[in-house]
PDB file of N, CA and C in Angstrom:
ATOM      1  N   UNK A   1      93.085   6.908 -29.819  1.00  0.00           N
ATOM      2  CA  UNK A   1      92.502   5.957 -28.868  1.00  0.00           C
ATOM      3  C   UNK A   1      91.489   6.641 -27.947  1.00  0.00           C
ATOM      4  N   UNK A   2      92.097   7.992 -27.845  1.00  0.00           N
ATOM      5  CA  UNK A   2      90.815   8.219 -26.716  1.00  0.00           C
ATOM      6  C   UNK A   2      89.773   8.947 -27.316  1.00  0.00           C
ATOM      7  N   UNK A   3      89.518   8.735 -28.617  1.00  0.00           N
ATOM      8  CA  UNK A   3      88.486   9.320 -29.391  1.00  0.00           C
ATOM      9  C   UNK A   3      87.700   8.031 -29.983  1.00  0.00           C
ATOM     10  N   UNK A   4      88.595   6.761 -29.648  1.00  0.00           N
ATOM     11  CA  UNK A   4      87.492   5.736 -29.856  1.00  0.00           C
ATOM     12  C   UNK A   4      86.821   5.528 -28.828  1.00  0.00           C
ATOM     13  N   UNK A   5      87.200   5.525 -27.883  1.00  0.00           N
ATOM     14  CA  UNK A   5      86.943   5.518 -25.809  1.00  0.00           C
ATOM     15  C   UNK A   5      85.859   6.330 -26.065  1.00  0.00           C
ATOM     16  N   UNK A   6      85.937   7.162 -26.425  1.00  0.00           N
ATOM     17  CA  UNK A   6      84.429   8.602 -25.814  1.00  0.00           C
ATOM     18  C   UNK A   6      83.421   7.590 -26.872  1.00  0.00           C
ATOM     19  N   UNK A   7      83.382   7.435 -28.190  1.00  0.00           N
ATOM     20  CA  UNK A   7      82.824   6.659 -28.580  1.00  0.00           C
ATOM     21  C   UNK A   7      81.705   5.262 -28.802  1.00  0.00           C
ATOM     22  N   UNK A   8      82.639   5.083 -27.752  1.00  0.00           N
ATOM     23  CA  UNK A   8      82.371   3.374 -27.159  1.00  0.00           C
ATOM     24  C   UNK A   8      81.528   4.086 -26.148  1.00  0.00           C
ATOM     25  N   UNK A   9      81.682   4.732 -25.357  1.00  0.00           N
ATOM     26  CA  UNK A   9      81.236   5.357 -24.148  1.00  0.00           C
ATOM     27  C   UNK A   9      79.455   5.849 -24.692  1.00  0.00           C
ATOM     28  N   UNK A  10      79.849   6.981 -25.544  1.00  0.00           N
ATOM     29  CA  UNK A  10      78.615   7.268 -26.264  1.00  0.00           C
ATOM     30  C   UNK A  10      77.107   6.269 -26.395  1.00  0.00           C
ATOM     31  N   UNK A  11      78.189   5.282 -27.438  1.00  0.00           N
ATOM     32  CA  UNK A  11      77.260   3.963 -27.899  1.00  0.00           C
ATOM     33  C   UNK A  11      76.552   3.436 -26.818  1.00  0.00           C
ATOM     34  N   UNK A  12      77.491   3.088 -26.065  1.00  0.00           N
ATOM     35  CA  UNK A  12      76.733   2.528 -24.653  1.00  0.00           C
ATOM     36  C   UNK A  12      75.696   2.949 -23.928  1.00  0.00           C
ATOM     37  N   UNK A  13      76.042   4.403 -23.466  1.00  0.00           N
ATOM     38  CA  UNK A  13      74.933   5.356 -23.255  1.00  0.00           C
ATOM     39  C   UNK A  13      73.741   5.778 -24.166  1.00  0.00           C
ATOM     40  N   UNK A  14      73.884   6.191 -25.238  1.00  0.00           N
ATOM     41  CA  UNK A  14      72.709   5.777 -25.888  1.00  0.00           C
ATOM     42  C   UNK A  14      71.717   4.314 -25.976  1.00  0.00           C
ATOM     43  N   UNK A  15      72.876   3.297 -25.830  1.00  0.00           N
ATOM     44  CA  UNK A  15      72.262   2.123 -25.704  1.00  0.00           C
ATOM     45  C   UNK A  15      71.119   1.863 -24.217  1.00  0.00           C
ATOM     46  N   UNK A  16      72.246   2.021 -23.333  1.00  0.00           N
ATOM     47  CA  UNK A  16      71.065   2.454 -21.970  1.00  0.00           C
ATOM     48  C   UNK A  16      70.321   3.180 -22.175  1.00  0.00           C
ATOM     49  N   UNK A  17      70.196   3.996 -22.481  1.00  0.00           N
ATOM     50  CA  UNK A  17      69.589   5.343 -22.612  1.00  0.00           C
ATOM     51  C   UNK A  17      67.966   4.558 -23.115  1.00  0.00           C
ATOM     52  N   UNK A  18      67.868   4.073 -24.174  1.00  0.00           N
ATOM     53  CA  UNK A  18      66.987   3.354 -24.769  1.00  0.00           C
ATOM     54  C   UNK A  18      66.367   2.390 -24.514  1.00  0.00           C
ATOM     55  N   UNK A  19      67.097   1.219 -23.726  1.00  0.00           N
ATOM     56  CA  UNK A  19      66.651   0.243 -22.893  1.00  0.00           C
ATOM     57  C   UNK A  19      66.041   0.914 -21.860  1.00  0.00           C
ATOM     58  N   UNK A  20      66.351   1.765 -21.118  1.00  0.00           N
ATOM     59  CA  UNK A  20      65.692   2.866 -20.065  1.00  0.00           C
ATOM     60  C   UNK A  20      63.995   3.010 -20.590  1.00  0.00           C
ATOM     61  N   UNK A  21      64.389   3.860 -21.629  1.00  0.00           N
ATOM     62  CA  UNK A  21      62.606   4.113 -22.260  1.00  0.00           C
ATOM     63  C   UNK A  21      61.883   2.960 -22.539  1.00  0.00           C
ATOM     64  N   UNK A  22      62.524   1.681 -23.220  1.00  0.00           N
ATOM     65  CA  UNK A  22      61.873   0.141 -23.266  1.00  0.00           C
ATOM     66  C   UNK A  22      61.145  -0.264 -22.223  1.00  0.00           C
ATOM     67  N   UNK A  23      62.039   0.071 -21.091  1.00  0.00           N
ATOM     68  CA  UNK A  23      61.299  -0.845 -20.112  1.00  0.00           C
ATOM     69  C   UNK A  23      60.594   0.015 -19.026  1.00  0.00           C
ATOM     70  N   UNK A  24      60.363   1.060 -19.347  1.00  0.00           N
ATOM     71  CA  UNK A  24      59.608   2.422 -18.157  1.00  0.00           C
ATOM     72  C   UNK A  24      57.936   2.059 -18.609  1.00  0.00           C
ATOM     73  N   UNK A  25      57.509   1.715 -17.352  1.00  0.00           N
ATOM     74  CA  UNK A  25      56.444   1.672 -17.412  1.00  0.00           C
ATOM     75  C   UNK A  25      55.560   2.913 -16.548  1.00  0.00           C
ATOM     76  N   UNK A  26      54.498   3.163 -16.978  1.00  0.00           N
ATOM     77  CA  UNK A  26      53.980   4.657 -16.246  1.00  0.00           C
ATOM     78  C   UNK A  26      53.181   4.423 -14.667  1.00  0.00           C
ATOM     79  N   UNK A  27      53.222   5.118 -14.201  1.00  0.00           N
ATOM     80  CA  UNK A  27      52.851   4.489 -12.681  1.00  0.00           C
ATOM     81  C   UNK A  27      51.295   4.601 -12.802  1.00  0.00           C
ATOM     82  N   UNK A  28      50.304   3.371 -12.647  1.00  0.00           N
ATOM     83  CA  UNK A  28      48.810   3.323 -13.042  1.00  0.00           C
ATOM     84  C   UNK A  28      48.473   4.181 -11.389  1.00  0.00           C
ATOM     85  N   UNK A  29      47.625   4.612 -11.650  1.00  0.00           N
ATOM     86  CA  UNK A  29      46.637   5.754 -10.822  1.00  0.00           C
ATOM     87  C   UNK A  29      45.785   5.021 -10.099  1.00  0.00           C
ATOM     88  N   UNK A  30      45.209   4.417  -9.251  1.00  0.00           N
ATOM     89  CA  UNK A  30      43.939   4.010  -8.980  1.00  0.00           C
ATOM     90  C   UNK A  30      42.998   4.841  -8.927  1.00  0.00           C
ATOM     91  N   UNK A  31      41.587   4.860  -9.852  1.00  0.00           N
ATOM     92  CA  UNK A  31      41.021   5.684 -10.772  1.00  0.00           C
ATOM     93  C   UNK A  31      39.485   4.559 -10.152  1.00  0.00           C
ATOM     94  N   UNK A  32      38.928   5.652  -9.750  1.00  0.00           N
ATOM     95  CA  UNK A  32      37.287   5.136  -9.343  1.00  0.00           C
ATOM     96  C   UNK A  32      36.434   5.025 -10.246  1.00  0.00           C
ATOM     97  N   UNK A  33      36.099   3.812 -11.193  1.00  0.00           N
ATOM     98  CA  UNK A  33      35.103   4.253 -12.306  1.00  0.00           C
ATOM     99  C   UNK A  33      33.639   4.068 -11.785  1.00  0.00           C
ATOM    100  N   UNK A  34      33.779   3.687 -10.719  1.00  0.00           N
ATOM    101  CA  UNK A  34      32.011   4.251 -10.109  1.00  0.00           C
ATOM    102  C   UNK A  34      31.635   5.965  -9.952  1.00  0.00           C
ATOM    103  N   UNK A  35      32.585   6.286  -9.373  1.00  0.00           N
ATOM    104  CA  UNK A  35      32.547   7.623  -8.844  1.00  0.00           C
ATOM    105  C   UNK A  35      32.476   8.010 -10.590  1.00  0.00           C
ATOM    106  N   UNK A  36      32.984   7.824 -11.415  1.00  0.00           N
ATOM    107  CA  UNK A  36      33.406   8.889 -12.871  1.00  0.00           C
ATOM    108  C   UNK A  36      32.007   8.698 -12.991  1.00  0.00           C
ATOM    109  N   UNK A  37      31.062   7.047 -13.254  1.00  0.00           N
ATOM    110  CA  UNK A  37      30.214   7.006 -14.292  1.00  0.00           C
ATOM    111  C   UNK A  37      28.965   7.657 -13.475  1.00  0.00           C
ATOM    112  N   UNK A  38      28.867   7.733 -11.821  1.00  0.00           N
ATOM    113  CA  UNK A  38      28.379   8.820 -11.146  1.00  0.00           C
ATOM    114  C   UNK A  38      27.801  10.372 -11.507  1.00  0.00           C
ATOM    115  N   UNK A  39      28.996  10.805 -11.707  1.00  0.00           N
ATOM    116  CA  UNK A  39      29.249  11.896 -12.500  1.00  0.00           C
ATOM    117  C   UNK A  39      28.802  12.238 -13.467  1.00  0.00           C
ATOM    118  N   UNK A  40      28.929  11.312 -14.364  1.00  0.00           N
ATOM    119  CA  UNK A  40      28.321  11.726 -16.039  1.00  0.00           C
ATOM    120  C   UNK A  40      26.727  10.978 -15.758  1.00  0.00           C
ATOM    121  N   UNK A  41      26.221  10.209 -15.007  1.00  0.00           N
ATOM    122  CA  UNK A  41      24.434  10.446 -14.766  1.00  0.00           C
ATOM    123  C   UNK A  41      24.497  11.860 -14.134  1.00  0.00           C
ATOM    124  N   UNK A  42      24.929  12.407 -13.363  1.00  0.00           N
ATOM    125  CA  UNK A  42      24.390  13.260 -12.885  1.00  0.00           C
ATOM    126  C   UNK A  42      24.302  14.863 -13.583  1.00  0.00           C
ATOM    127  N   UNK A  43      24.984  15.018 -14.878  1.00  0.00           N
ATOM    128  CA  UNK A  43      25.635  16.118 -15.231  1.00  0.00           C
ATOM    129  C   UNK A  43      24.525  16.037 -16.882  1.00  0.00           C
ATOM    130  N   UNK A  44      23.602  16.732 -16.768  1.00  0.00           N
ATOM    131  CA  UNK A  44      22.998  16.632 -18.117  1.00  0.00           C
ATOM    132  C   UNK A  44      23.519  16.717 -19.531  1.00  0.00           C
ATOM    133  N   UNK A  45      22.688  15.821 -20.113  1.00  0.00           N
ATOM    134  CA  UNK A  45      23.820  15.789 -21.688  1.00  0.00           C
ATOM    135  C   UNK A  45      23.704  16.757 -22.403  1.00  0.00           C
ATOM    136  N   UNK A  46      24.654  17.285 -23.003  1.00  0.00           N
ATOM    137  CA  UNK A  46      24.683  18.177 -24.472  1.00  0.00           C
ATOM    138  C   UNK A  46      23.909  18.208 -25.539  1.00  0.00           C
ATOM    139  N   UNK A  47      23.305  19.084 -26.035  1.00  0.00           N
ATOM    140  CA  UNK A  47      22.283  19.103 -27.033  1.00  0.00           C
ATOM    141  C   UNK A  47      23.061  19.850 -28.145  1.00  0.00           C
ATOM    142  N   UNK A  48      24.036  19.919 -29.077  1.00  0.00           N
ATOM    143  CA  UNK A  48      24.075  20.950 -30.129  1.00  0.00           C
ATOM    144  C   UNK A  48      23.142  20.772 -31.504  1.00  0.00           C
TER     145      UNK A  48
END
């Protein structure tokens, strides 16, 4: 019995475990795309 218990226990936790990663969303940055596209006019282009 108590080797089905750790078991059950397991399952569960893996189960959270997974729903965890499902629903994690990444924290968005507020990201200036004036300032970036700024940047790349000002920075001469590559010639190879």
């Amino acid at each position: 019995m108590k080797r089905k218990g750790r078991k059950i226990k397991a399952k569960a936790a893996r189960r959270r475990t997974t729903l965890k990663i499902q629903g994690f969303k990444p924290v968005m940055k507020s990201v200036d795309i004036e300032k970036i596209k700024e940047e790349f006019k000002n920075k001469p282009a590559k010639k190879d």
